[in-house]
PDB file of N, CA and C in Angstrom:
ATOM      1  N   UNK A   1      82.518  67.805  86.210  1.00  0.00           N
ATOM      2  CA  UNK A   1      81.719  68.954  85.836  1.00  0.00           C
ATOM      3  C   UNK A   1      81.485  68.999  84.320  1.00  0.00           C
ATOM      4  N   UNK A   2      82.803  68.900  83.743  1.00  0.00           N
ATOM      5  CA  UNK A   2      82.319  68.896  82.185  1.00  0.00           C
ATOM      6  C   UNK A   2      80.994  67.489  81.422  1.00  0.00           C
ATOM      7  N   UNK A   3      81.069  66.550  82.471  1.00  0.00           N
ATOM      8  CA  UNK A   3      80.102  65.682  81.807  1.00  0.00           C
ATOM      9  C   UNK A   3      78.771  65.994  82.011  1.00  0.00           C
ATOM     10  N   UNK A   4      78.656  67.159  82.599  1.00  0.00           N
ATOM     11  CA  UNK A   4      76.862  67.592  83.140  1.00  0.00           C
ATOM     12  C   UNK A   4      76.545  68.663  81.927  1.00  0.00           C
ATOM     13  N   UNK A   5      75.722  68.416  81.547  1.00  0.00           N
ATOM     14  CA  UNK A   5      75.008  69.750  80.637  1.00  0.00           C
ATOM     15  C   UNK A   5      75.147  70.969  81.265  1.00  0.00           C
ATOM     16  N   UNK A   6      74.410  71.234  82.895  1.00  0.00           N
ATOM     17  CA  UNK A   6      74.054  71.918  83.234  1.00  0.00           C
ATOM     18  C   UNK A   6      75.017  71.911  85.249  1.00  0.00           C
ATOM     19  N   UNK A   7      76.238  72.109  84.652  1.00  0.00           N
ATOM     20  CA  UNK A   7      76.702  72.167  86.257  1.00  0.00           C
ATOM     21  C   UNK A   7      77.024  73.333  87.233  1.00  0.00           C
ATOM     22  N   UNK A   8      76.866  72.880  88.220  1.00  0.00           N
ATOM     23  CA  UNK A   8      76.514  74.116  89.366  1.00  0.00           C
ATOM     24  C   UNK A   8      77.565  73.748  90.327  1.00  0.00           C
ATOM     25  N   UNK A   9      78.254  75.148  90.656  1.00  0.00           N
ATOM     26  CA  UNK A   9      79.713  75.144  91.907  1.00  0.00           C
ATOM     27  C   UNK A   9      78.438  76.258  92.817  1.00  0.00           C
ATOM     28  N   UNK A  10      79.074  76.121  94.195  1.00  0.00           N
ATOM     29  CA  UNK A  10      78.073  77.121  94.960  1.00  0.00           C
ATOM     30  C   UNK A  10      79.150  77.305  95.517  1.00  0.00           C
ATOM     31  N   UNK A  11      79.855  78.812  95.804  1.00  0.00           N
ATOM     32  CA  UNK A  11      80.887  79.401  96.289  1.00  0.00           C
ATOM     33  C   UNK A  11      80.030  80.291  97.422  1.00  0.00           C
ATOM     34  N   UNK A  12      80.141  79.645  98.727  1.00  0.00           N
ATOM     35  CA  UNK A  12      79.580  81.004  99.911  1.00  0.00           C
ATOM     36  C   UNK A  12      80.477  82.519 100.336  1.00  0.00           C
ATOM     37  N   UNK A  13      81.416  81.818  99.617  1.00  0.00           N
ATOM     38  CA  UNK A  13      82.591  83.579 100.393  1.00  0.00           C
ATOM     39  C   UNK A  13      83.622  83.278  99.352  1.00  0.00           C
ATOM     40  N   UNK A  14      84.054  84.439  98.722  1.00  0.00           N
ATOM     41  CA  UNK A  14      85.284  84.849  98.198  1.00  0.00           C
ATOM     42  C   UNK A  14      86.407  84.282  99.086  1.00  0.00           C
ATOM     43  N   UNK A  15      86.349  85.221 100.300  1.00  0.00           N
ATOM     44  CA  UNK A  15      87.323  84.333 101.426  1.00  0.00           C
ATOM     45  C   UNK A  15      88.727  85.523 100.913  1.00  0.00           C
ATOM     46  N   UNK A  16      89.674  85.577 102.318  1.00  0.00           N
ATOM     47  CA  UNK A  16      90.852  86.597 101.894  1.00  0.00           C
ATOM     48  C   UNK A  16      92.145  85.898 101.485  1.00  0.00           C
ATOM     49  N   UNK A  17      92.505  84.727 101.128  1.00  0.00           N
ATOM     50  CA  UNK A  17      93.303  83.998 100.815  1.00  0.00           C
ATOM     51  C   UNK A  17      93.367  84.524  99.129  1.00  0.00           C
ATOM     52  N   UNK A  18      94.088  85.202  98.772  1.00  0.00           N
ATOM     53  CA  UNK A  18      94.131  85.569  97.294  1.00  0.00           C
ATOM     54  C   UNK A  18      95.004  85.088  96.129  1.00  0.00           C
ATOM     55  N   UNK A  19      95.272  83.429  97.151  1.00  0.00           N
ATOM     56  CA  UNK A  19      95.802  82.134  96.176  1.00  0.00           C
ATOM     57  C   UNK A  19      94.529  81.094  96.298  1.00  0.00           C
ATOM     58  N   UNK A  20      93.498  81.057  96.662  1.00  0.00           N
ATOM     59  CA  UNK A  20      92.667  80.297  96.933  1.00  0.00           C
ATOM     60  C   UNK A  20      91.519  80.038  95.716  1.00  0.00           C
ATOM     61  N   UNK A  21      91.524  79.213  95.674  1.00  0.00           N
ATOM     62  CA  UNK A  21      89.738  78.862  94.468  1.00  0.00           C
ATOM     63  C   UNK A  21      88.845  79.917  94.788  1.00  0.00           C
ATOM     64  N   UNK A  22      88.752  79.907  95.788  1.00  0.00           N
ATOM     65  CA  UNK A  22      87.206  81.029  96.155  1.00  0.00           C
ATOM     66  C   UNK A  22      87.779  82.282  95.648  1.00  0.00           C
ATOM     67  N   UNK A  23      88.736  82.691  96.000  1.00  0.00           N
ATOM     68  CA  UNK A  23      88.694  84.111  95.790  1.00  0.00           C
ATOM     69  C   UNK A  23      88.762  84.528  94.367  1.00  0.00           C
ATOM     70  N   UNK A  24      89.721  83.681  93.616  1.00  0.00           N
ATOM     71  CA  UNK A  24      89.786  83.605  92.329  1.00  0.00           C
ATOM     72  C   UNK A  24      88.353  83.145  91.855  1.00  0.00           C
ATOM     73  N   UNK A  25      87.236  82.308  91.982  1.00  0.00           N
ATOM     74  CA  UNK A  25      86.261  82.353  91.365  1.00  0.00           C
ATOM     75  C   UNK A  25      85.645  84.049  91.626  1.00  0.00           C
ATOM     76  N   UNK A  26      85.612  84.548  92.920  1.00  0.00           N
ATOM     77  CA  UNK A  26      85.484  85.742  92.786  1.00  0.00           C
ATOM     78  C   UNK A  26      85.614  86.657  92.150  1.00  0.00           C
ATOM     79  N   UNK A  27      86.700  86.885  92.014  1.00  0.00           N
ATOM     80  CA  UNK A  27      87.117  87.941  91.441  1.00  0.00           C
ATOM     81  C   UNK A  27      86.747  87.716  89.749  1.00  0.00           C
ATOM     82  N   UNK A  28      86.504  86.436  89.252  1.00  0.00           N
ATOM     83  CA  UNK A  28      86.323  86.212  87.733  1.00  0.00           C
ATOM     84  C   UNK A  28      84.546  86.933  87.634  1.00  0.00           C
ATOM     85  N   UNK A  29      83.861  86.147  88.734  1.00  0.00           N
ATOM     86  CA  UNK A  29      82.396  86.547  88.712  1.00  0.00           C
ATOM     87  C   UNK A  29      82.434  87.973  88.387  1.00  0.00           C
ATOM     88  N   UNK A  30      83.113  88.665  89.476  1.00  0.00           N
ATOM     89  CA  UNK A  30      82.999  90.356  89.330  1.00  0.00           C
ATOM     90  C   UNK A  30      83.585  91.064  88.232  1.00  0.00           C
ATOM     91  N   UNK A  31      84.261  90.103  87.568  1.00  0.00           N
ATOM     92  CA  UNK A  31      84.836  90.467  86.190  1.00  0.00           C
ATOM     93  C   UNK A  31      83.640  90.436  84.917  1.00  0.00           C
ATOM     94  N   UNK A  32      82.862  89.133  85.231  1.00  0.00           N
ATOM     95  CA  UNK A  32      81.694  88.975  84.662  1.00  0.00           C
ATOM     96  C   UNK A  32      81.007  90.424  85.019  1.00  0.00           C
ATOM     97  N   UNK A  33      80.164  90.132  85.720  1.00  0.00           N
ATOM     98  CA  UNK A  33      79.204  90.828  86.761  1.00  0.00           C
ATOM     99  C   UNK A  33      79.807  92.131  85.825  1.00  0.00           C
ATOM    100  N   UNK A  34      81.443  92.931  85.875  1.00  0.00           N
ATOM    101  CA  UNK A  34      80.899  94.219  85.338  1.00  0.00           C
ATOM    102  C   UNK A  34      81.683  94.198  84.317  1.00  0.00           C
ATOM    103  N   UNK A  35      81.491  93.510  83.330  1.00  0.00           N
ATOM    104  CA  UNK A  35      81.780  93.050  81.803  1.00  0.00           C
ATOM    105  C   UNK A  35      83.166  93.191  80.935  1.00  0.00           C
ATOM    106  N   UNK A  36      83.832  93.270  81.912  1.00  0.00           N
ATOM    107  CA  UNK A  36      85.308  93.069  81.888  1.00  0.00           C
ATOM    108  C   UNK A  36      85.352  91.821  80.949  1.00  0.00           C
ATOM    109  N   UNK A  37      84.689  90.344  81.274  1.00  0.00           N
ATOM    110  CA  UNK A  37      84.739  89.216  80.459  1.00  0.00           C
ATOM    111  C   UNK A  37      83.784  89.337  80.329  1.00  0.00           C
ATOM    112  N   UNK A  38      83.351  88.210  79.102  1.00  0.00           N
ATOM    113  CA  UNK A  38      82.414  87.959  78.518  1.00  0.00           C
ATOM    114  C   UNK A  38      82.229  86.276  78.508  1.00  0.00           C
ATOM    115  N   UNK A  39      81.423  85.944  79.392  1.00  0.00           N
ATOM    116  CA  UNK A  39      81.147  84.547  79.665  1.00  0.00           C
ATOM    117  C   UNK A  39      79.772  84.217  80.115  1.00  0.00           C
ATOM    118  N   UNK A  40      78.519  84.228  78.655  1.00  0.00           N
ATOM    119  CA  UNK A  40      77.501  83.942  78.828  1.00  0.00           C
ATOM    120  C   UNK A  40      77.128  82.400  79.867  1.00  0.00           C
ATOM    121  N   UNK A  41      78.551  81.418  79.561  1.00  0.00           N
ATOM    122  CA  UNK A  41      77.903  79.733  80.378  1.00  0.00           C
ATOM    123  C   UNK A  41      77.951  80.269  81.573  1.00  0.00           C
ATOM    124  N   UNK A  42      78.425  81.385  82.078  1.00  0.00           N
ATOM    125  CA  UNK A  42      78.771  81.100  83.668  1.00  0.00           C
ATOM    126  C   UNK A  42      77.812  82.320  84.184  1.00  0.00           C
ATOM    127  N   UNK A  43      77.223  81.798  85.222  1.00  0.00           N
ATOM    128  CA  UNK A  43      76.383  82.629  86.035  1.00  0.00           C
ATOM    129  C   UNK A  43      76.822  82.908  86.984  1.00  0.00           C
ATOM    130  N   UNK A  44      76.579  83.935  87.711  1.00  0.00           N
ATOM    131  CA  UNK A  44      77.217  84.635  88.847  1.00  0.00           C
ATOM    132  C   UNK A  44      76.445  85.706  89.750  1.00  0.00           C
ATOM    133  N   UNK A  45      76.243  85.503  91.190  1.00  0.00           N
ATOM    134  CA  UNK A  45      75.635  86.388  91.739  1.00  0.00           C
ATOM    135  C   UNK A  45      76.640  86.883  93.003  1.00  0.00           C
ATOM    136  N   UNK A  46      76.439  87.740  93.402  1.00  0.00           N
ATOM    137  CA  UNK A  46      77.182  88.499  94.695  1.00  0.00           C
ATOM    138  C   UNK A  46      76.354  88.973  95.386  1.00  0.00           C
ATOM    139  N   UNK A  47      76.007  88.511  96.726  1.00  0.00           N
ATOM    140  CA  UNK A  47      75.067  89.623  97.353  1.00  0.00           C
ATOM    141  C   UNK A  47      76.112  90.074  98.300  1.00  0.00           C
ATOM    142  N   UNK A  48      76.482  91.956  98.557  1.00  0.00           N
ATOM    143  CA  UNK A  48      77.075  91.807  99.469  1.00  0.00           C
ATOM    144  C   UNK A  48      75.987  93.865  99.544  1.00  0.00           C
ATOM    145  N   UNK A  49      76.566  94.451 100.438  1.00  0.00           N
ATOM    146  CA  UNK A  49      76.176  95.654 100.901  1.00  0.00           C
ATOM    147  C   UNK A  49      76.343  96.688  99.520  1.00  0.00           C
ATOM    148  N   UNK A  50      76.020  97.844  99.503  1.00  0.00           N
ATOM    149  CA  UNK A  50      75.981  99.017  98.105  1.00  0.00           C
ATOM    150  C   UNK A  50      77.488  99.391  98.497  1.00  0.00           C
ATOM    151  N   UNK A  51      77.906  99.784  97.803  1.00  0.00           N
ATOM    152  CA  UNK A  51      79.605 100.618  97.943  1.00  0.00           C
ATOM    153  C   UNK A  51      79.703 102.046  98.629  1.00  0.00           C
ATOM    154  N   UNK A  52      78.092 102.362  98.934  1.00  0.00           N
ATOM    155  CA  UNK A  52      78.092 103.591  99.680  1.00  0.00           C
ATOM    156  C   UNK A  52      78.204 103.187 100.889  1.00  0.00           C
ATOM    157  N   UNK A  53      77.595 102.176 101.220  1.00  0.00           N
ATOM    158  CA  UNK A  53      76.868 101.300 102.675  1.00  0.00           C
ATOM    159  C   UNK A  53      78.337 100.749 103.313  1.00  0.00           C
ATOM    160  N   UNK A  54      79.399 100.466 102.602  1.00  0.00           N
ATOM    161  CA  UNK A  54      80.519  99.792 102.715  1.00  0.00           C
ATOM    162  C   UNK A  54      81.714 100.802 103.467  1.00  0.00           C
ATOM    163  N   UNK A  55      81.531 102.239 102.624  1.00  0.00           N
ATOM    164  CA  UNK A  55      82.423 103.184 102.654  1.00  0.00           C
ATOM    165  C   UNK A  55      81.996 103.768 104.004  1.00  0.00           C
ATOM    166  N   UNK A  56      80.522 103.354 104.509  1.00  0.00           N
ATOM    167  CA  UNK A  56      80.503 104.399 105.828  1.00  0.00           C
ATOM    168  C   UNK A  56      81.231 103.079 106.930  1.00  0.00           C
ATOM    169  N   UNK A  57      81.771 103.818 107.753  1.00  0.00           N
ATOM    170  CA  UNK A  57      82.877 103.266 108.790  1.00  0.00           C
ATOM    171  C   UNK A  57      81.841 102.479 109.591  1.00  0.00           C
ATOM    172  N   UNK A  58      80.616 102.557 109.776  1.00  0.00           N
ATOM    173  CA  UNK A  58      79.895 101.948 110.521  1.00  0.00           C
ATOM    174  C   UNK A  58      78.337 100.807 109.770  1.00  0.00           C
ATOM    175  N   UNK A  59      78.717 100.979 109.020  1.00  0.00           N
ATOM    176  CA  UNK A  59      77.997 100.543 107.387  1.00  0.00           C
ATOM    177  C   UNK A  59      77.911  99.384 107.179  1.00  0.00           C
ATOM    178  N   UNK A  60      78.648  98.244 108.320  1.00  0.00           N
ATOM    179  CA  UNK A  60      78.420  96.740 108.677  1.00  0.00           C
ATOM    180  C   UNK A  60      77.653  96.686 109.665  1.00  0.00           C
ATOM    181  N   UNK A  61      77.526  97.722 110.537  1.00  0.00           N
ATOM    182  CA  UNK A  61      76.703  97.408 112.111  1.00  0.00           C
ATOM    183  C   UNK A  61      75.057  98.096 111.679  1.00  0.00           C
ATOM    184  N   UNK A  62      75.265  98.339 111.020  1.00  0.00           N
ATOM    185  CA  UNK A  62      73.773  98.693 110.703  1.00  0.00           C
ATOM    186  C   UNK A  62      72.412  97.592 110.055  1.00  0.00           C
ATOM    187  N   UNK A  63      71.831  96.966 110.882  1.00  0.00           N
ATOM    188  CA  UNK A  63      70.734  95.848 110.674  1.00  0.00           C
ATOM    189  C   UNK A  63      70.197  95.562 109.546  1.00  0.00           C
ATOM    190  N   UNK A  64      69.340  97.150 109.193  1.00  0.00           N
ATOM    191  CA  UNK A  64      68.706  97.216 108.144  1.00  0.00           C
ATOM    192  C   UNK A  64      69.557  97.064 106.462  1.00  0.00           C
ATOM    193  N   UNK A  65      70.928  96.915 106.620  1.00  0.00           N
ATOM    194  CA  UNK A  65      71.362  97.122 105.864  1.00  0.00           C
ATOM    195  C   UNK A  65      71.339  95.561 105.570  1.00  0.00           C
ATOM    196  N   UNK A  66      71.657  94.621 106.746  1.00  0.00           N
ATOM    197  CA  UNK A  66      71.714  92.911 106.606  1.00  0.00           C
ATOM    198  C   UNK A  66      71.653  92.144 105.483  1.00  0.00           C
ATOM    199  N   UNK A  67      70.342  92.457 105.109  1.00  0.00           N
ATOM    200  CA  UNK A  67      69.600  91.660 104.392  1.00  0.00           C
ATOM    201  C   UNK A  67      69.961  91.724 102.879  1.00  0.00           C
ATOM    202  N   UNK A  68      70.833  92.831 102.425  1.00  0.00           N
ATOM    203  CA  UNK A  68      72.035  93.042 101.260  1.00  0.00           C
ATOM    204  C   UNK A  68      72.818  92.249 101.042  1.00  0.00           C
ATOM    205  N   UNK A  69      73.221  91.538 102.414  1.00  0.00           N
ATOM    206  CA  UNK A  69      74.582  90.681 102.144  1.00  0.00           C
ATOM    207  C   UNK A  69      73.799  88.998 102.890  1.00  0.00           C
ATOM    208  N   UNK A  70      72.878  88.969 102.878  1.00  0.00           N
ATOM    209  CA  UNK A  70      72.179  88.037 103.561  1.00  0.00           C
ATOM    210  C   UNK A  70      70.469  87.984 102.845  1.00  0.00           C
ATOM    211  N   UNK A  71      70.663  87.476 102.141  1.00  0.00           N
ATOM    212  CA  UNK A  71      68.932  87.489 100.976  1.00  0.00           C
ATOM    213  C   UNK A  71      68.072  86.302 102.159  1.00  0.00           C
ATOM    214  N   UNK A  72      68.730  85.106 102.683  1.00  0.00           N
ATOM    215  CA  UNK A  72      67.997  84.236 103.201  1.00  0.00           C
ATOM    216  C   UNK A  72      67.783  84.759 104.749  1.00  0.00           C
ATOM    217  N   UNK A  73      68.062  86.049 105.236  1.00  0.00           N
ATOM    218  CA  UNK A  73      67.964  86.621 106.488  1.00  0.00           C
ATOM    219  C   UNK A  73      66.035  85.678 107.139  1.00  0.00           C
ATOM    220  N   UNK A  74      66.441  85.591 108.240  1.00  0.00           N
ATOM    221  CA  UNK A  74      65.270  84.715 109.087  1.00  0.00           C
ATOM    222  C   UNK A  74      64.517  83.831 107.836  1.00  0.00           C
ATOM    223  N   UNK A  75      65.203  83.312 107.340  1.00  0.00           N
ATOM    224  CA  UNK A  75      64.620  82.045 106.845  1.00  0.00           C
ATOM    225  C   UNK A  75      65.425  81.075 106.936  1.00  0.00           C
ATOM    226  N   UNK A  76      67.237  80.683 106.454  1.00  0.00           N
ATOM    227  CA  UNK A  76      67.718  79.465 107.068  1.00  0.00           C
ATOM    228  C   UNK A  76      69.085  80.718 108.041  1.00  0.00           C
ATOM    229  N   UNK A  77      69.262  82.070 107.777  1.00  0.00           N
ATOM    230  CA  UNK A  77      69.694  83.177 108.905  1.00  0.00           C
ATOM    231  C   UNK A  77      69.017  83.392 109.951  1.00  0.00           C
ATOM    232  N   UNK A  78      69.353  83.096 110.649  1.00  0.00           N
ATOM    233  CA  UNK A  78      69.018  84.053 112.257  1.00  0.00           C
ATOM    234  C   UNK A  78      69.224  85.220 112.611  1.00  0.00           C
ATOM    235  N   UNK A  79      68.519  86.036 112.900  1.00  0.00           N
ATOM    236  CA  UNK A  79      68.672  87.353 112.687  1.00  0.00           C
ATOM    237  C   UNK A  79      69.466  87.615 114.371  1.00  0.00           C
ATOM    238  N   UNK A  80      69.508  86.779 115.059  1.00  0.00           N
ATOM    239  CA  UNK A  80      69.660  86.814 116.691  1.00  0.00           C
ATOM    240  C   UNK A  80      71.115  86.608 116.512  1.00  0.00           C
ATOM    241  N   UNK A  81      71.541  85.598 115.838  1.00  0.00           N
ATOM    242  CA  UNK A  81      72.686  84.757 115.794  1.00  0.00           C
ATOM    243  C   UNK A  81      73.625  86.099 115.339  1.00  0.00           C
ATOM    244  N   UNK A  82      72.762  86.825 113.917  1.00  0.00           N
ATOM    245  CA  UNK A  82      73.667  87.601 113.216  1.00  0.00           C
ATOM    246  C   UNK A  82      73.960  88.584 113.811  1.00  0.00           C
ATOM    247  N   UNK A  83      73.687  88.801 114.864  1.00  0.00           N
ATOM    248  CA  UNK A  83      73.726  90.599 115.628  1.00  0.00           C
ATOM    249  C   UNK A  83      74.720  89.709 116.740  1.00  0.00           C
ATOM    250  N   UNK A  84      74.545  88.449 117.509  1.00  0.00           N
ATOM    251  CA  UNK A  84      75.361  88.357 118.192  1.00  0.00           C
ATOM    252  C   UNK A  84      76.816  88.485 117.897  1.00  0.00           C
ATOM    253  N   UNK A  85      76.934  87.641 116.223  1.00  0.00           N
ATOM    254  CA  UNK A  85      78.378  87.788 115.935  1.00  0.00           C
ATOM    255  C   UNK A  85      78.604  89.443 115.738  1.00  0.00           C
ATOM    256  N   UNK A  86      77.631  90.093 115.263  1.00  0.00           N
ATOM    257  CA  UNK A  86      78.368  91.320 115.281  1.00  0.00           C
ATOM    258  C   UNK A  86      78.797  91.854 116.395  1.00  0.00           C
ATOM    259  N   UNK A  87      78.163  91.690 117.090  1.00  0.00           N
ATOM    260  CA  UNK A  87      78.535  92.463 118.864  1.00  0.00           C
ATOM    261  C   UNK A  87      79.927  92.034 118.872  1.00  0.00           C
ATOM    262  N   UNK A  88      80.363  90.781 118.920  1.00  0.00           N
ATOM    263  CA  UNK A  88      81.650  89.607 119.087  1.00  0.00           C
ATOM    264  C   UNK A  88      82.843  90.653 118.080  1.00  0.00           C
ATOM    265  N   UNK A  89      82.332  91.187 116.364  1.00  0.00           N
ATOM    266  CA  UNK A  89      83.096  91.082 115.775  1.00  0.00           C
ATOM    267  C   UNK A  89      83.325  92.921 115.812  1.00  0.00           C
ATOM    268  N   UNK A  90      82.150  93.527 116.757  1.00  0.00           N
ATOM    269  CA  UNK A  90      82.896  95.079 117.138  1.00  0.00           C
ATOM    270  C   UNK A  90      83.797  95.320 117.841  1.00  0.00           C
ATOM    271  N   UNK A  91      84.087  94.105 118.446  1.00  0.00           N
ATOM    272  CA  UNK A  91      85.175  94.175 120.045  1.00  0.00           C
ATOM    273  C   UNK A  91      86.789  93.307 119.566  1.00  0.00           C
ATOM    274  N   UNK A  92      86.059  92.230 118.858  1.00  0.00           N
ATOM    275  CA  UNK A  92      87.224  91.233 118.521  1.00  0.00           C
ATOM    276  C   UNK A  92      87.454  91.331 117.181  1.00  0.00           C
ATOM    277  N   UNK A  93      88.275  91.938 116.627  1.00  0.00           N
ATOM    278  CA  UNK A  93      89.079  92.001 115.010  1.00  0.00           C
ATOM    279  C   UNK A  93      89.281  90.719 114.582  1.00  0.00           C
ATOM    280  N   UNK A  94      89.668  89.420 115.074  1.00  0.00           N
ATOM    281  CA  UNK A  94      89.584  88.669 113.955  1.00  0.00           C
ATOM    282  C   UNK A  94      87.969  87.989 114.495  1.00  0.00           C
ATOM    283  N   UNK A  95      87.486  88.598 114.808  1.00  0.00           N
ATOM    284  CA  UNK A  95      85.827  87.939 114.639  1.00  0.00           C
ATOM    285  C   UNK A  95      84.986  88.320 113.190  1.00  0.00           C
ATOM    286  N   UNK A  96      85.543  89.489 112.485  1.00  0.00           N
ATOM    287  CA  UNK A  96      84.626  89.867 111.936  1.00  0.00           C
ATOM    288  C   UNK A  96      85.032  89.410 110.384  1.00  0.00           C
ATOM    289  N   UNK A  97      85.819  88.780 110.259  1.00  0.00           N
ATOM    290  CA  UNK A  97      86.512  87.978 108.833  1.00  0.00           C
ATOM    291  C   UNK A  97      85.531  86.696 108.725  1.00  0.00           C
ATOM    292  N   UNK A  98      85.110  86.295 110.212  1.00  0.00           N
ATOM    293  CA  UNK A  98      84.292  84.725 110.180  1.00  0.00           C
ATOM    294  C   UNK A  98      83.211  84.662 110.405  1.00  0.00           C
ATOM    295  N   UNK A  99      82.561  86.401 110.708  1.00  0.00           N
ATOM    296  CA  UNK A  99      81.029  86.396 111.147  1.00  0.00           C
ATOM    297  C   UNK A  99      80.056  86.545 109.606  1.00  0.00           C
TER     298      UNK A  99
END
């Protein structure tokens, strides 16, 4: 990485392992993100739901909300696929850590 001018890590999930690379790149981004650090080389995006959208108990099953935590929704997302895992992950608790 250090021999590239311009290098790029693509992290898809924080992930709940809170000894893990991912989560720790996480948590640095969101340190970025709300200026806790100051680290112009590193770029960082998060798409996930608003903190209001999060706090309502039902605030994952809601469709319209999707596309918050899912920017590529029906373009390389399936919007079919994504409602199935939810159905899977209202019934089954550890479904909804992997959906």
């Amino acid at each position: 990485m250090r021999s590239r001018r311009q290098p790029l890590v693509w992290d898809h999930n924080g992930g709940f392992n809170q000894a893990s690379w991912c989560y720790e790149m996480r948590r640095y981004a969101t340190q970025v993100l709300d200026g806790v650090v100051s680290d112009d080389g590193f770029f960082c995006i998060i798409y996930t739901l608003d903190r209001e959208d999060i706090e309502r108990p039902d605030g994952w099953k809601d469709e319209t909300l999707w596309i918050k935590a899912n920017p590529n929704l029906e373009v390389s997302i399936d919007l079919e696929a994504l409602h199935d895992a939810a159905v899977r992950a209202e019934t089954m608790q550890t479904a909804r850590s992997q959906s």
